[in-house]
Protein backbone atom coordinates (compact mmCIF):
# COMPACT_ATOMS: atom_id res chain seq x y z
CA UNK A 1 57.31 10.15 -7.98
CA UNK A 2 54.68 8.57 -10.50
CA UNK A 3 52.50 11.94 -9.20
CA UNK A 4 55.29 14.12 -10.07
CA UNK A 5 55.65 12.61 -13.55
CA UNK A 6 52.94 14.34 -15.17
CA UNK A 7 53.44 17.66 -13.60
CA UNK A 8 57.76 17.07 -15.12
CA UNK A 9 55.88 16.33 -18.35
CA UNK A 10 53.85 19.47 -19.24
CA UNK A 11 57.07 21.79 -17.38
CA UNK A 12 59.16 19.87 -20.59
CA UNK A 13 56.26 20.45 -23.16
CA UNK A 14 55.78 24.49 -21.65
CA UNK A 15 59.14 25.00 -22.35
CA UNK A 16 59.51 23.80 -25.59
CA UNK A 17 56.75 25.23 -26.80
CA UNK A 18 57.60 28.70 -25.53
CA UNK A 19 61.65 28.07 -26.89
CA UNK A 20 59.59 27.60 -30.26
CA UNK A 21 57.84 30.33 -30.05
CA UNK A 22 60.36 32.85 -28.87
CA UNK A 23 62.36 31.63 -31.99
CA UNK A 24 59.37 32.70 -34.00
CA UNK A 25 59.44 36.23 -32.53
CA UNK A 26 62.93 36.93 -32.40
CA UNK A 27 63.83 40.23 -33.19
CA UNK A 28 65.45 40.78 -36.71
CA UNK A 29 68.04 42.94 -36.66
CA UNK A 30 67.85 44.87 -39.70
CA UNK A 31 64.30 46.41 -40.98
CA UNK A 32 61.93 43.72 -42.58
CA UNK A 33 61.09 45.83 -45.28
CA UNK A 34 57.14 45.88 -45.66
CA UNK A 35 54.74 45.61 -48.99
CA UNK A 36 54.63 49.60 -49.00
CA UNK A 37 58.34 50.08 -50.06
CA UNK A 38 58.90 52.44 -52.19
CA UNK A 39 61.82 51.24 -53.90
CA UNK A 40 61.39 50.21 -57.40
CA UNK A 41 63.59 47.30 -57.46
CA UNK A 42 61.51 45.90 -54.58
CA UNK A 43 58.37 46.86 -55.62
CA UNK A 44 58.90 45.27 -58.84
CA UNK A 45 59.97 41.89 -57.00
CA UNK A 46 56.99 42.17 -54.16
CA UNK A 47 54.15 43.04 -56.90
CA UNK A 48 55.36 40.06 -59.08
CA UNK A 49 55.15 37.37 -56.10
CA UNK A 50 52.21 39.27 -54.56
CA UNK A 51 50.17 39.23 -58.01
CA UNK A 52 50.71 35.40 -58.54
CA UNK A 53 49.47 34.73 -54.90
CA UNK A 54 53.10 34.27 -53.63
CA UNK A 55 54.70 34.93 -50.51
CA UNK A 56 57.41 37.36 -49.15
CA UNK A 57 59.52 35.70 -47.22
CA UNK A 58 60.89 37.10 -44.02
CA UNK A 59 64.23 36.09 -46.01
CA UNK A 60 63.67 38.53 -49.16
CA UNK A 61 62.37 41.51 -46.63
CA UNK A 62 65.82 40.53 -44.91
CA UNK A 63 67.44 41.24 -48.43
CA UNK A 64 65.47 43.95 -49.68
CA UNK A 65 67.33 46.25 -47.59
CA UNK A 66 69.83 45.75 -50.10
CA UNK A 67 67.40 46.09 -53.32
CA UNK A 68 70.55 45.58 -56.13
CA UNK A 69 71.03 42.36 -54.84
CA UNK A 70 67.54 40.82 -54.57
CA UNK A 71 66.99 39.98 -57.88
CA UNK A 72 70.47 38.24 -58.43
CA UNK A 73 70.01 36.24 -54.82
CA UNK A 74 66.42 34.99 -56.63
CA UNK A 75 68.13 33.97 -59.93
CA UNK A 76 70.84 32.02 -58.15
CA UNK A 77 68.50 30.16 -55.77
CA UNK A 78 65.81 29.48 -58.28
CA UNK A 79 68.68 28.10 -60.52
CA UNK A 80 69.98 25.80 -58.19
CA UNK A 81 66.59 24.44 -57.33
CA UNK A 82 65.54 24.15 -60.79
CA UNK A 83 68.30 24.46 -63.69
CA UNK A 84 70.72 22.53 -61.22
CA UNK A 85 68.95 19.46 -62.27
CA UNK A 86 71.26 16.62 -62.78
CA UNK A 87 70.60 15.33 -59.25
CA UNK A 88 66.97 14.41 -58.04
CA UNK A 89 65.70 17.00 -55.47
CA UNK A 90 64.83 14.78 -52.70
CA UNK A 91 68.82 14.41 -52.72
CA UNK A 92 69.20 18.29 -52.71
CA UNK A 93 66.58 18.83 -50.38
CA UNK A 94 68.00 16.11 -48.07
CA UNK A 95 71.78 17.79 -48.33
CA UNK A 96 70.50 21.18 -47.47
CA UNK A 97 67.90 19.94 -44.54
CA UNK A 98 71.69 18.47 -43.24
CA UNK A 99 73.58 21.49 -43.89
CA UNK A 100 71.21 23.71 -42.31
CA UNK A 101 71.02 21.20 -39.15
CA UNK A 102 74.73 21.26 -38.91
CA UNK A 103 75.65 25.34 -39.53
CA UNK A 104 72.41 26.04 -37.18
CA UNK A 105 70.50 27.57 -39.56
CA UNK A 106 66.83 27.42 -37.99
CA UNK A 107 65.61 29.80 -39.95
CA UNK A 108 65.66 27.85 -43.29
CA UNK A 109 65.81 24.39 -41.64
CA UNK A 110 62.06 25.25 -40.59
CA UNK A 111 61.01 26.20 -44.74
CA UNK A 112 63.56 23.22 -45.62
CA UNK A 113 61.81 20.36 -43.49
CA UNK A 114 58.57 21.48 -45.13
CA UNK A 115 59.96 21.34 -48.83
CA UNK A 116 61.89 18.03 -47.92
CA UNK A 117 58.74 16.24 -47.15
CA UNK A 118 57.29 17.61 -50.50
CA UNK A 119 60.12 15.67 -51.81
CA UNK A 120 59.35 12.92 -50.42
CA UNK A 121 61.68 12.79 -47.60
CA UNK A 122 60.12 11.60 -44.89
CA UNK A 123 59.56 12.73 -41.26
CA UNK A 124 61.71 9.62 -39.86
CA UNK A 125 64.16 10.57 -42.52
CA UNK A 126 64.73 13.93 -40.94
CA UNK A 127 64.47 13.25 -37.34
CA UNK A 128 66.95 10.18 -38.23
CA UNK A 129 69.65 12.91 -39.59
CA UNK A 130 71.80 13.32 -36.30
CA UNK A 131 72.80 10.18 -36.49
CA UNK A 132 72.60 9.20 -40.26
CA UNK A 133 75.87 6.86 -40.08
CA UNK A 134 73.83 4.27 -38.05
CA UNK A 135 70.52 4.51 -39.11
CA UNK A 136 69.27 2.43 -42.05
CA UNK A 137 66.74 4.80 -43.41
CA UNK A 138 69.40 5.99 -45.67
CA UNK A 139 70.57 3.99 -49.07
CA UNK A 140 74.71 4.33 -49.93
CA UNK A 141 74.01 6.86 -52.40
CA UNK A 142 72.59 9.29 -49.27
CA UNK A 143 75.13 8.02 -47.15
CA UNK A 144 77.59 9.22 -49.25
CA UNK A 145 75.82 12.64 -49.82
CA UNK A 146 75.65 13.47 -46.08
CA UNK A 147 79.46 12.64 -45.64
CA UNK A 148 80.54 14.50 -48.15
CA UNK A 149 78.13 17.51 -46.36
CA UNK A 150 78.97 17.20 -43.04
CA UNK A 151 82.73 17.36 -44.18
CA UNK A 152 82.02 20.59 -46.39
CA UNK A 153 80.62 21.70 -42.76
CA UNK A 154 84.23 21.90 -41.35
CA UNK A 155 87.47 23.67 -41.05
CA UNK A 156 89.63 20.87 -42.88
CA UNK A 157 86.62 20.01 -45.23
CA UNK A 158 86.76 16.81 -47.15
CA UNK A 159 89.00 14.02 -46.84
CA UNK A 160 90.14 11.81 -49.50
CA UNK A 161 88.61 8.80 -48.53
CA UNK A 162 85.20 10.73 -48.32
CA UNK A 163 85.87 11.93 -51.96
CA UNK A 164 86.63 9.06 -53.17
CA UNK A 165 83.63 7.15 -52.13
CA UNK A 166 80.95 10.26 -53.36
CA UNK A 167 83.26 10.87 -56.63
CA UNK A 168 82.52 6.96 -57.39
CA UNK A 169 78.51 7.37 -56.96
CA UNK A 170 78.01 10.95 -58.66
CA UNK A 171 79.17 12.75 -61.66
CA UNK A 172 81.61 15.79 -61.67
CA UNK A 173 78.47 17.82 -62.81
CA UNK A 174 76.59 16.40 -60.05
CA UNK A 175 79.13 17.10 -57.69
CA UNK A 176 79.52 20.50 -58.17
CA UNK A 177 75.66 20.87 -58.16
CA UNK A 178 76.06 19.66 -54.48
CA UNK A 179 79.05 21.55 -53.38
CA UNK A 180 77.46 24.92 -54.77
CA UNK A 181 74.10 24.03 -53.09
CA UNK A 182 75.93 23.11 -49.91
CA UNK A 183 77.64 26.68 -49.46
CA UNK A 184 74.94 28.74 -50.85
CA UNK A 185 72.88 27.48 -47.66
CA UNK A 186 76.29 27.52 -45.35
CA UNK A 187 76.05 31.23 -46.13
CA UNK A 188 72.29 31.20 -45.37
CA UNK A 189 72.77 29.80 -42.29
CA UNK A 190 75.56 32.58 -40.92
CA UNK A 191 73.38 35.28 -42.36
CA UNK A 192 70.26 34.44 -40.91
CA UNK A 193 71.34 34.04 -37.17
CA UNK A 194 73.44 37.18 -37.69
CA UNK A 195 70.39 39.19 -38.55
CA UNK A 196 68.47 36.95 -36.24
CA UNK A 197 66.00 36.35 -39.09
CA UNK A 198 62.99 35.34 -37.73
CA UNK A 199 60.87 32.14 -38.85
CA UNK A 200 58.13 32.44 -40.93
CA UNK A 201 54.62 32.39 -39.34
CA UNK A 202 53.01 30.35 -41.68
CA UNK A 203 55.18 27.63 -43.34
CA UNK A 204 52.90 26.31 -45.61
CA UNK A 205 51.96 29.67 -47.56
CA UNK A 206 55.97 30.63 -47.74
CA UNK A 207 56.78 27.19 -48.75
CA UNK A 208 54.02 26.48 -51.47
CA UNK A 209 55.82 27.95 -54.44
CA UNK A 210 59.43 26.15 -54.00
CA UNK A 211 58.21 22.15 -53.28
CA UNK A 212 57.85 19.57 -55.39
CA UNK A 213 54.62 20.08 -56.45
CA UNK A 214 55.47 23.72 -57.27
CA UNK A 215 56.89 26.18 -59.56
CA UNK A 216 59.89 28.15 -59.40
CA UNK A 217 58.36 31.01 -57.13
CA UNK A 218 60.06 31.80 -54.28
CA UNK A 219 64.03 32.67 -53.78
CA UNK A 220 64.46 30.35 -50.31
């Protein structure tokens, strides 16, 4: 058996890794519209995020299809990452890294986790998420935060008691920062597995304009 072991060992690791990997690859279903587009709307948005260095996500290619609604989607998410501001964004980031892990949305979990750690949320943080309600990596303020999440994550939404209990540690402003952040990336998450959106090659170049340490560049 202890001769087996290793051999059970690199089967599990060959099999994540090439789960992973297929995930990158997948398919999208809808065109991923490329830099030579000849659409002015997109060309407009591509040259300005091109010409500052930027990224294009797989996410705004994804959109671009629809090119009267690109610039509208970027407002909206740059405006809850950055004129939404009544909450700190390590709480933001942490509610949406949640969401995302709840709703299955891989695609933007995978540019999430990297913007969360820019936060200052930290690796143990995330991987302690599943089972947040035991783990005492969170403070009561979080706590409350991720109930009130998960609960927005469900058919009957949120309770009273879970209300009551986030209602007495945030502001209504505050609250409806959250609530508006939490669907915007429900609807992220439906979208992107029913386009099969594929991940992002290279995490650090499409998340480098939307961390902490960053402007307001890209629409994620």
């Amino acid at each position: 058996m202890r001769k087996l072991l290793p051999w059970l060992l690199n089967a599990i690791l060959i099999l994540a890794v090439a789960g992973v990997s297929a995930q990158n690859k997948e398919t999208s279903r809808v065109p991923l519209i490329s830099n030579q587009t000849t659409d002015p709307d997109v060309q407009k948005i591509f040259q300005a995020a091109l010409s500052r260095g930027g990224y294009i996500l797989n996410l705004n290619r994804m959109i671009a299809n629809a090119p009267k609604l690109m610039a509208p989607a970027g407002a909206y998410a740059r405006a809850l990452r950055y004129t939404a501001d009544d909450i700190p964004r390590n709480y933001r980031e942490l509610m949406i890294v949640r969401t995302l892990q709840v709703e299955g949305g891989d695609y933007e979990f995978a540019l999430h986790t990297h913007m969360a750690r820019s936060c200052g949320i930290s690796q143990a943080q995330i991987d302690a998420l599943p089972h947040w309600k035991t783990s005492n990596l969170f403070d009561e303020k979080e706590k409350a935060m991720l109930a009130f999440s998960d609960e927005m994550d469900t058919r009957q939404g949120v309770d009273d008691a879970t209300y009551k209990k986030f209602s007495s540690l945030f502001t209504p402003r505050q609250i409806v920062e959250f609530t508006l952040t939490g669907g915007w990336y429900i609807g992220h998450s439906h979208e992107s597995r029913a386009l099969h959106l594929p991940i992002d090659e290279d995490l650090d170049k499409a998340t480098r304009d939307s961390g902490c340490a960053a402007g307001n560049g890209s629409s994620s």
